[in-house]
Protein backbone atom coordinates (compact mmCIF):
# COMPACT_ATOMS: atom_id res chain seq x y z
CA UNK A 1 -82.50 64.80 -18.04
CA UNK A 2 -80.38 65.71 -21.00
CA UNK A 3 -78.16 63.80 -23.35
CA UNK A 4 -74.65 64.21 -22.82
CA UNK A 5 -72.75 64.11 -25.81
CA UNK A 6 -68.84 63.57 -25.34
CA UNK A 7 -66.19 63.77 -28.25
CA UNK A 8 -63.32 62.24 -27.75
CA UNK A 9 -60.07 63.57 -29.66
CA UNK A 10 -57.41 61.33 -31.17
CA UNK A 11 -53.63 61.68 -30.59
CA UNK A 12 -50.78 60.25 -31.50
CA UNK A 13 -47.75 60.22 -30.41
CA UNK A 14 -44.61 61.83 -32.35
CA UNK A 15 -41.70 59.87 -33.05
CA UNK A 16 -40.07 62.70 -31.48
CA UNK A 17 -41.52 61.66 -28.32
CA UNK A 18 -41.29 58.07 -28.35
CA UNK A 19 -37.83 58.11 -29.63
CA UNK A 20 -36.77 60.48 -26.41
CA UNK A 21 -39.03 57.44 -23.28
CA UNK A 22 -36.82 54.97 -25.04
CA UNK A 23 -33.67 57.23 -24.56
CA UNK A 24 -34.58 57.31 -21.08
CA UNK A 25 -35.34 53.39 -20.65
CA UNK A 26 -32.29 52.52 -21.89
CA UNK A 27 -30.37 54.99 -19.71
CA UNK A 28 -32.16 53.31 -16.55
CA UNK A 29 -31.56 49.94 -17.59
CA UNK A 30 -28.11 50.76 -18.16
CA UNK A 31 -27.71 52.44 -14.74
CA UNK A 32 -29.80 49.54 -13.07
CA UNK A 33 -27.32 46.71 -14.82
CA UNK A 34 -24.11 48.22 -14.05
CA UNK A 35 -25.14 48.76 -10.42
CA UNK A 36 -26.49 44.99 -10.32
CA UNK A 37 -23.30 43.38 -11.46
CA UNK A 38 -21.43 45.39 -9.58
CA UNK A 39 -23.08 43.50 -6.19
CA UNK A 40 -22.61 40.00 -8.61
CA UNK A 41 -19.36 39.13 -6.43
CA UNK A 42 -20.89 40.11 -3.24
CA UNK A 43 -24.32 37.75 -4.19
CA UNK A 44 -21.56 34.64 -4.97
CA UNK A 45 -20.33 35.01 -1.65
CA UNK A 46 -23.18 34.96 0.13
CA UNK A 47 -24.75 32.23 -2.39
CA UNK A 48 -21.53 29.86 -1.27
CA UNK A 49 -22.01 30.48 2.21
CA UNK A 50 -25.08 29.58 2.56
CA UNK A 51 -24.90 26.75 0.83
CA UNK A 52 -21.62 25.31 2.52
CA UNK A 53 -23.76 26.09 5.51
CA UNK A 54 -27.02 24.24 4.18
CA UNK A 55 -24.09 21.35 2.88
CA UNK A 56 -22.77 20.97 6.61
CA UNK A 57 -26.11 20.75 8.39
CA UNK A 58 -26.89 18.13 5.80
CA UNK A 59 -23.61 16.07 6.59
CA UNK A 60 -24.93 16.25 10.39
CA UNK A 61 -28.27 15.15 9.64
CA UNK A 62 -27.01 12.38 7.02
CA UNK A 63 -24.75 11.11 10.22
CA UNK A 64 -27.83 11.02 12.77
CA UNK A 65 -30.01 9.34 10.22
CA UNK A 66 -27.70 6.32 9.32
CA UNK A 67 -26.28 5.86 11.86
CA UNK A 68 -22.57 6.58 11.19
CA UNK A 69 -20.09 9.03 10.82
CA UNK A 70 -20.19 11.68 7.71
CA UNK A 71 -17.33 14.10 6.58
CA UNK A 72 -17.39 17.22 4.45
CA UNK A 73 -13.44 17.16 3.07
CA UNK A 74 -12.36 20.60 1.88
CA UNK A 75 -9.77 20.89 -0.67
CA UNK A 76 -8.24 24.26 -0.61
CA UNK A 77 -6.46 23.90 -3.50
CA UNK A 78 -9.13 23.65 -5.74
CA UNK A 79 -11.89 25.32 -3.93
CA UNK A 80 -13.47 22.44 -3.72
CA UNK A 81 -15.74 20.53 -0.99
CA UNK A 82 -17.40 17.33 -1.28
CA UNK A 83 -19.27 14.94 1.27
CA UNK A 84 -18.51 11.28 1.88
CA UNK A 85 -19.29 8.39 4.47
CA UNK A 86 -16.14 7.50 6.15
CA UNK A 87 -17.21 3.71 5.40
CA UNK A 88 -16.65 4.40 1.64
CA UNK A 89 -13.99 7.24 1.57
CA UNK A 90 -12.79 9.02 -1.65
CA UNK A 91 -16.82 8.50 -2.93
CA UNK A 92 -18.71 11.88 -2.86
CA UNK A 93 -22.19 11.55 -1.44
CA UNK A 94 -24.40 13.19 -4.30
CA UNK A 95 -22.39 16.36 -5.62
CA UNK A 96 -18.90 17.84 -5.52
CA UNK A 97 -19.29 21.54 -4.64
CA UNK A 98 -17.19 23.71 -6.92
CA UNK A 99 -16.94 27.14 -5.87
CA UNK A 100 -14.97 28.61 -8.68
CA UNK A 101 -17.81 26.70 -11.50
CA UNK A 102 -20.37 29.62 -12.43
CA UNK A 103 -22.38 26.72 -13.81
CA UNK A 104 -23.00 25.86 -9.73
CA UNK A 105 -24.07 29.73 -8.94
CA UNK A 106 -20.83 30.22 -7.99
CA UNK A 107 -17.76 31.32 -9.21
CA UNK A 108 -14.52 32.97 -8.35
CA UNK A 109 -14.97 32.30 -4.64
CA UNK A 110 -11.87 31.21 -2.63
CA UNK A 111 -11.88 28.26 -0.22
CA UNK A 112 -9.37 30.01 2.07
CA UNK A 113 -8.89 28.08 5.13
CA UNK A 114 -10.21 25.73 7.37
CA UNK A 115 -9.34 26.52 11.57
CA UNK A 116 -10.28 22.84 12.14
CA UNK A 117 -8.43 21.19 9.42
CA UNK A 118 -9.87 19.86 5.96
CA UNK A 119 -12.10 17.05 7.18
CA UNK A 120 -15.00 17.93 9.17
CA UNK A 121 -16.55 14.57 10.21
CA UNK A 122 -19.84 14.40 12.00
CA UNK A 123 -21.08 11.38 14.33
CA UNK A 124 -24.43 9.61 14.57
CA UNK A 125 -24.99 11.76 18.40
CA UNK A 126 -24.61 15.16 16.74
CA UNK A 127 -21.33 15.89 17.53
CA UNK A 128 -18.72 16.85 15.23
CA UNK A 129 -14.70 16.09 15.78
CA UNK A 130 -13.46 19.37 16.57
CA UNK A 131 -15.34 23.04 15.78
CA UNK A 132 -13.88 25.05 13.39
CA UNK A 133 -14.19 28.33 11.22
CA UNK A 134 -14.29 28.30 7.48
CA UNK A 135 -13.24 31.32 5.68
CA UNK A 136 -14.50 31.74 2.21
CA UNK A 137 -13.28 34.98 0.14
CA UNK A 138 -14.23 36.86 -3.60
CA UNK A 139 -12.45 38.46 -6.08
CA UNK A 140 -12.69 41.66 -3.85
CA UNK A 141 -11.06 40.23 -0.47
């Protein structure tokens, strides 16, 4: 058996060439950023939903677990929602939800309208006062 001998060659790189890969990263980050907040809006929207969703099969659950009834008032005005116990009305069970604060996740979301009226309420057998369809829209209809 013989003895290999291998030589191994350092390189550099140029400052030519390192110069022109971060050209390139920072024309893909670019072109990855714009297109991401470009879909921002469309991520709010779908971040409110599911939460208002999320918030209303709490209220139900909250109603079957105490034992009375639980409403999720809407104010339109202020894109605004909050839940309460209709044995303490005007007192917001844990959180307001703010759909215009970016602090929430949110922001410039629209509580449009409400087909069942402002106040859901929901009763300790599961049932809620009327059904009803909740439109929600963004900066971009």
């Amino acid at each position: 058996m013989g003895m290999r001998c291998v030589i191994h060659s350092e390189q550099g790189v140029s400052l030519i060439e390192l110069v022109i890969v971060m050209a390139i990263t920072v024309i893909l980050s670019g072109l990855a950023s714009a297109g991401f907040l470009s879909q921002l809006p469309h991520h709010r929207l779908n971040h409110a939903a599911r939460d208002l969703v999320s918030d209303l099969r709490w209220a139900r659950q909250l109603s079957l677990a105490e034992r009375q009834p639980v409403s999720v008032i809407l104010d339109l005005e202020t894109d605004r929602y909050r839940i309460e116990r209709q044995s303490r009305p005007g007192i917001a069970i844990g959180w307001v939800r703010d759909l215009q604060d970016r602090r929430q996740g949110f922001g410039e979301i629209d509580l449009v309208s409400s087909s069942g009226g402002r106040t859901l309420t929901f009763y300790p057998q599961g049932t809620t006062n009327n059904w009803t369809t909740i439109l929600l829209r963004n900066k971009s209809g």
